[in-house]
C-alpha atoms as a PDB file:
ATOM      1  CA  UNK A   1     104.599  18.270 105.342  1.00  0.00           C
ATOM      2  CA  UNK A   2     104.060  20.919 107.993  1.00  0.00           C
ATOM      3  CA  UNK A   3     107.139  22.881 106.799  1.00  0.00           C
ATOM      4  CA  UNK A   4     106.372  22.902 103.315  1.00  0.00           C
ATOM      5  CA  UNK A   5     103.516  24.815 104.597  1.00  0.00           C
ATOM      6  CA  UNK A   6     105.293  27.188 107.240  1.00  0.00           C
ATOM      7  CA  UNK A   7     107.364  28.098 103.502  1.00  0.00           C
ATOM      8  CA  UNK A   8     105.077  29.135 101.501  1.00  0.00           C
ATOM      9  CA  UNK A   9     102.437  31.186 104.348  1.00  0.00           C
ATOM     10  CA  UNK A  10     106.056  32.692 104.947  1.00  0.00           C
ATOM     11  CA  UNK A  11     106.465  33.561 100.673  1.00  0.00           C
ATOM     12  CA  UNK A  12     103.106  34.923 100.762  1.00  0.00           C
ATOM     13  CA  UNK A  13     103.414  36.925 103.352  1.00  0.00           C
ATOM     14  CA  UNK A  14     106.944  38.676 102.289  1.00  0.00           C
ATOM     15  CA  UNK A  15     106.657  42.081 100.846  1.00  0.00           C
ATOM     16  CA  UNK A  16     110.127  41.704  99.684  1.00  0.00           C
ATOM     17  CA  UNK A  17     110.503  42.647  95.805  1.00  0.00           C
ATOM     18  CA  UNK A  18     106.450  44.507  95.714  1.00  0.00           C
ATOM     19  CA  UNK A  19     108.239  47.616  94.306  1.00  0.00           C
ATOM     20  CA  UNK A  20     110.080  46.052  92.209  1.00  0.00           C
ATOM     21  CA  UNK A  21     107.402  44.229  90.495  1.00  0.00           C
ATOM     22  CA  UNK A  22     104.726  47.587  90.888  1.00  0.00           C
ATOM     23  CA  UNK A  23     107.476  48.952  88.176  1.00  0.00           C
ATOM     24  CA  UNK A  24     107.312  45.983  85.801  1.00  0.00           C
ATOM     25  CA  UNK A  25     103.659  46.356  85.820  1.00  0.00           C
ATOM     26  CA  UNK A  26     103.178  49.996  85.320  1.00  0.00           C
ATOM     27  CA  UNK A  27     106.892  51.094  83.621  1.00  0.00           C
ATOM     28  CA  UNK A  28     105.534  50.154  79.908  1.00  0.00           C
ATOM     29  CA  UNK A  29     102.108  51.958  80.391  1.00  0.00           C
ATOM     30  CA  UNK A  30     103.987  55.362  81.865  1.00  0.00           C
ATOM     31  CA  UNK A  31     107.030  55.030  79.303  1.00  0.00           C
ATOM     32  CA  UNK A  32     104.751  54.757  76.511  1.00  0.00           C
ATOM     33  CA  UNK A  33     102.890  57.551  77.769  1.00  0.00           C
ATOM     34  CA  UNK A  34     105.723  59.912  77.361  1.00  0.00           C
ATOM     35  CA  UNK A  35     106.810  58.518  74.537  1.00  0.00           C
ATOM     36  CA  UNK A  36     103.239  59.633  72.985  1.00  0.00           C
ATOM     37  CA  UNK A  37     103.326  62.883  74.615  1.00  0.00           C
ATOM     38  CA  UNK A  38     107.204  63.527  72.795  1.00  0.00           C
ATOM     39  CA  UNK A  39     105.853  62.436  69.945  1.00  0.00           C
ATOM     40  CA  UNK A  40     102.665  64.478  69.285  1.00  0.00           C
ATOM     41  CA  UNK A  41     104.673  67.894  70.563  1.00  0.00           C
ATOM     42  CA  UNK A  42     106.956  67.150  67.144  1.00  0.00           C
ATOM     43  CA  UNK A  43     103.570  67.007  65.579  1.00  0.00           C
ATOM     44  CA  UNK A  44     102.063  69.820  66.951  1.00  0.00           C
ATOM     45  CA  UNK A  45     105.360  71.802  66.249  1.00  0.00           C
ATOM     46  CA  UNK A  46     105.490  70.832  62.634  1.00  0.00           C
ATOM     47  CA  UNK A  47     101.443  71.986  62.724  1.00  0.00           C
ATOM     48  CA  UNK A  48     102.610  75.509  64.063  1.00  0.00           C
ATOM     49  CA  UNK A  49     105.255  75.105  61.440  1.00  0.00           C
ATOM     50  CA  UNK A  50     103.108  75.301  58.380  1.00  0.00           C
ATOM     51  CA  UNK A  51     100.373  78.068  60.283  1.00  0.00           C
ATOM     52  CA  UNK A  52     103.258  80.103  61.093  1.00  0.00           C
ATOM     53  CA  UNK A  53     104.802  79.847  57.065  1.00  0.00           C
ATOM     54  CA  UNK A  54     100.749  80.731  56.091  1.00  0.00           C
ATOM     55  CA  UNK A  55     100.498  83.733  58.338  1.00  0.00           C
ATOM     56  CA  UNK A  56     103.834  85.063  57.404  1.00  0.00           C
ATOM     57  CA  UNK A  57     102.835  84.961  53.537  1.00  0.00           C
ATOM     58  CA  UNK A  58      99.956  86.145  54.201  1.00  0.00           C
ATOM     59  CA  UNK A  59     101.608  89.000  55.972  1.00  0.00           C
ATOM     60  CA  UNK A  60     104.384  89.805  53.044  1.00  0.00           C
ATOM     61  CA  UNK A  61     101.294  89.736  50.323  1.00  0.00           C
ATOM     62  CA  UNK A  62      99.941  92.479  51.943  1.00  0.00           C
ATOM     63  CA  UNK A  63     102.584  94.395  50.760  1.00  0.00           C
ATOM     64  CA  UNK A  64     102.135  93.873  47.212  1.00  0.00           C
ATOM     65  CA  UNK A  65     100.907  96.290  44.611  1.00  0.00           C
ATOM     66  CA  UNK A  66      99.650  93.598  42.147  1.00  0.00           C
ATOM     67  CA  UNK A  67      98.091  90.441  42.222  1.00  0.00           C
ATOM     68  CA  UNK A  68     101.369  89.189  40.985  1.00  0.00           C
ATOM     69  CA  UNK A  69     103.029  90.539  43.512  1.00  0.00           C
ATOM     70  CA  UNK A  70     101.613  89.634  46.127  1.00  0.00           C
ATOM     71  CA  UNK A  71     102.076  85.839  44.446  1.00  0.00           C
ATOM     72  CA  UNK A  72     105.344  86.368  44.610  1.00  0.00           C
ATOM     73  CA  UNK A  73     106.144  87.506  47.760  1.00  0.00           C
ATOM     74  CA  UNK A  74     103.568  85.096  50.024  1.00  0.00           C
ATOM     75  CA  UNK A  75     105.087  82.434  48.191  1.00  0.00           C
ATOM     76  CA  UNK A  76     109.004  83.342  48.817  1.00  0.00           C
ATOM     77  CA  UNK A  77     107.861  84.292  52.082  1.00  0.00           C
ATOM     78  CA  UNK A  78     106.305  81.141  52.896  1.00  0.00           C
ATOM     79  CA  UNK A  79     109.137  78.811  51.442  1.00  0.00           C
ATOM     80  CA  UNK A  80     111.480  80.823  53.864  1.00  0.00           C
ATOM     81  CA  UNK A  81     110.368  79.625  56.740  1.00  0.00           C
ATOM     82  CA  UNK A  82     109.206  76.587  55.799  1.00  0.00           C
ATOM     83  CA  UNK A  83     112.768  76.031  55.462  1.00  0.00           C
ATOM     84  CA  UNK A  84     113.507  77.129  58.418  1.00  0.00           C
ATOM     85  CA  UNK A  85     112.013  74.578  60.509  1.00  0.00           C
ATOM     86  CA  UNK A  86     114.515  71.984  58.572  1.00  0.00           C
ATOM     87  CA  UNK A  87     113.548  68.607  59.108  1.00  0.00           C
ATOM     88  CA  UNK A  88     111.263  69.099  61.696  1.00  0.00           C
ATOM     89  CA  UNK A  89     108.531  68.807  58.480  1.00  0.00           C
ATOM     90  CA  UNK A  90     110.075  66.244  56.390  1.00  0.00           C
ATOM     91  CA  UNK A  91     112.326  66.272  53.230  1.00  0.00           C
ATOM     92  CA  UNK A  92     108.728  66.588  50.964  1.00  0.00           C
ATOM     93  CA  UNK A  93     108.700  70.112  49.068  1.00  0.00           C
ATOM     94  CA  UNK A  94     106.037  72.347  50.724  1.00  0.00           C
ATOM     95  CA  UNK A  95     103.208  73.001  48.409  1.00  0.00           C
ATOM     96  CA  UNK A  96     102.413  76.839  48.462  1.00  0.00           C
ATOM     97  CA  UNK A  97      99.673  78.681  46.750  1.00  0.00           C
ATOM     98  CA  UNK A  98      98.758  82.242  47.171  1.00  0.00           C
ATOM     99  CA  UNK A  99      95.740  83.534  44.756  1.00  0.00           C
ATOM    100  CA  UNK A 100      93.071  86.441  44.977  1.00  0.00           C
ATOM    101  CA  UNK A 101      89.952  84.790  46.630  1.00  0.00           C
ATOM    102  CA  UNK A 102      87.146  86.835  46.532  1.00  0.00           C
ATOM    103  CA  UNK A 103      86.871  90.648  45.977  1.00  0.00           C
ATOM    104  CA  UNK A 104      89.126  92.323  47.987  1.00  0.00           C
ATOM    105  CA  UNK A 105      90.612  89.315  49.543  1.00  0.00           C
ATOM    106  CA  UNK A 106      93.613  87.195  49.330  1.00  0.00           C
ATOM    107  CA  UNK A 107      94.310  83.952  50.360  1.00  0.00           C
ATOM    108  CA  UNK A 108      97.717  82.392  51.131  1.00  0.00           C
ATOM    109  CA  UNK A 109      97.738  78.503  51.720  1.00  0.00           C
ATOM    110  CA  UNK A 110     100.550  76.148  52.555  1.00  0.00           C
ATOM    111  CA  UNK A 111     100.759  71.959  52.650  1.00  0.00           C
ATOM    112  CA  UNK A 112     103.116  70.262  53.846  1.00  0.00           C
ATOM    113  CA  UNK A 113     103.423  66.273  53.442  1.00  0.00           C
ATOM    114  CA  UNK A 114     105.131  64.984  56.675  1.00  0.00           C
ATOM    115  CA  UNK A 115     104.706  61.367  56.168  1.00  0.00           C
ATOM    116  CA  UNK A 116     108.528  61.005  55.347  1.00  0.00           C
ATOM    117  CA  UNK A 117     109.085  63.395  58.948  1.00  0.00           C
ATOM    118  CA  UNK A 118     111.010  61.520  61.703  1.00  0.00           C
ATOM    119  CA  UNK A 119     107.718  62.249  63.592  1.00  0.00           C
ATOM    120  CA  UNK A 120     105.826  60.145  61.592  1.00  0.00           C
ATOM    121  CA  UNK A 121     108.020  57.179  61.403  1.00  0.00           C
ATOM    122  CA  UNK A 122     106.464  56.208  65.156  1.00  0.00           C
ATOM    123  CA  UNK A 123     102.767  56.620  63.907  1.00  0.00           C
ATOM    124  CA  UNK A 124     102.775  52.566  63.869  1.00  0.00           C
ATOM    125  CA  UNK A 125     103.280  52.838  67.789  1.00  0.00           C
ATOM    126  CA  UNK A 126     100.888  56.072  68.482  1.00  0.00           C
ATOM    127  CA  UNK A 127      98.120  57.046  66.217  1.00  0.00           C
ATOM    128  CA  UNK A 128      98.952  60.166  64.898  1.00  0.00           C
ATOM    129  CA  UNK A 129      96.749  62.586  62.547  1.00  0.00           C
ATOM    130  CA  UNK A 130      96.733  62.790  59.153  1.00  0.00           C
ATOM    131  CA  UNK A 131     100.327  63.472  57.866  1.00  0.00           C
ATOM    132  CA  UNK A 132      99.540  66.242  55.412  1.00  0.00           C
ATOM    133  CA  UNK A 133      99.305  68.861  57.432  1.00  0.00           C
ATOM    134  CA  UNK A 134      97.982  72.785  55.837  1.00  0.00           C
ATOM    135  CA  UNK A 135      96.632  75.699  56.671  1.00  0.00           C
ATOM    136  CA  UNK A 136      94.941  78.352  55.095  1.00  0.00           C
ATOM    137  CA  UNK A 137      95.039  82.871  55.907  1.00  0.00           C
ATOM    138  CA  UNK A 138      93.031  85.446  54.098  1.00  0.00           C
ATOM    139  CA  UNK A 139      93.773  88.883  54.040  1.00  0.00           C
ATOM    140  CA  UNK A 140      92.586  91.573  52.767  1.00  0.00           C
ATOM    141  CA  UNK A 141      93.918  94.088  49.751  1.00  0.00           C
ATOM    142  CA  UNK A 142      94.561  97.234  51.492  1.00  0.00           C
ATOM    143  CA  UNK A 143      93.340  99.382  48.942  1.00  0.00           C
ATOM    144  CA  UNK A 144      91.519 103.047  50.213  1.00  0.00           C
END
């Protein structure tokens, strides 16, 4: 009976393996960590995404004579480089309006439904935001 005892003091007091099961304790918490951390960057790159697409419509309406044309070119403007970030945004067509807003003013605002994004696929293991994403730029006319 005594050795039965010596055994076990001498399992409990063997540090043998401690690293090894310090890992299997913390390796899900810190893996899912940078899993969530991968994860919202894509998110926060597909935000920039659409601001960037606003700003750069808003930009090429400036140029515009018309109301019409500035329509026209904020809007081909903005589908340019909405494509351009591919499927970073999702396979959903980009909805892009560009309209006077007040007087003097014009606004140029782009949507973007991401929910069938790669990004958002994961949302089930993070909580992500909302996966519309938009954004909104007003400029002014220009005129003297």
């Amino acid at each position: 009976m005594a050795r039965v005892g010596t055994s076990q003091r001498r399992l409990l007091a063997c540090e043998g393996g401690m690293a090894a099961l310090e890992f299997a304790l913390l390796a899900p918490a810190l893996l899912t960590l940078i899993f969530a951390i991968v994860i919202y960057s894509l998110y926060f790159s597909a935000l920039l995404g659409v601001r960037h697409a606003a700003m750069e419509g808003a930009r090429a309406a400036v140029a515009g004579l018309s109301t019409a044309d500035r329509t026209a070119l904020a809007q081909s403007r903005a589908s340019a480089v909405m494509e351009a970030y591919g499927a970073l945004l999702g396979s959903a067509t980009p909805v892009i309006s560009a309209a006077p807003d007040a007087t003097g003013t014009f606004r140029v605002r782009v949507s973007q439904d991401m929910s069938g994004s790669a990004v958002m696929r994961y949302a089930a293991f993070v909580p992500l935001p909302s996966p519309t994403v938009s954004a909104s730029v007003i400029v002014t006319n220009g005129s003297y």
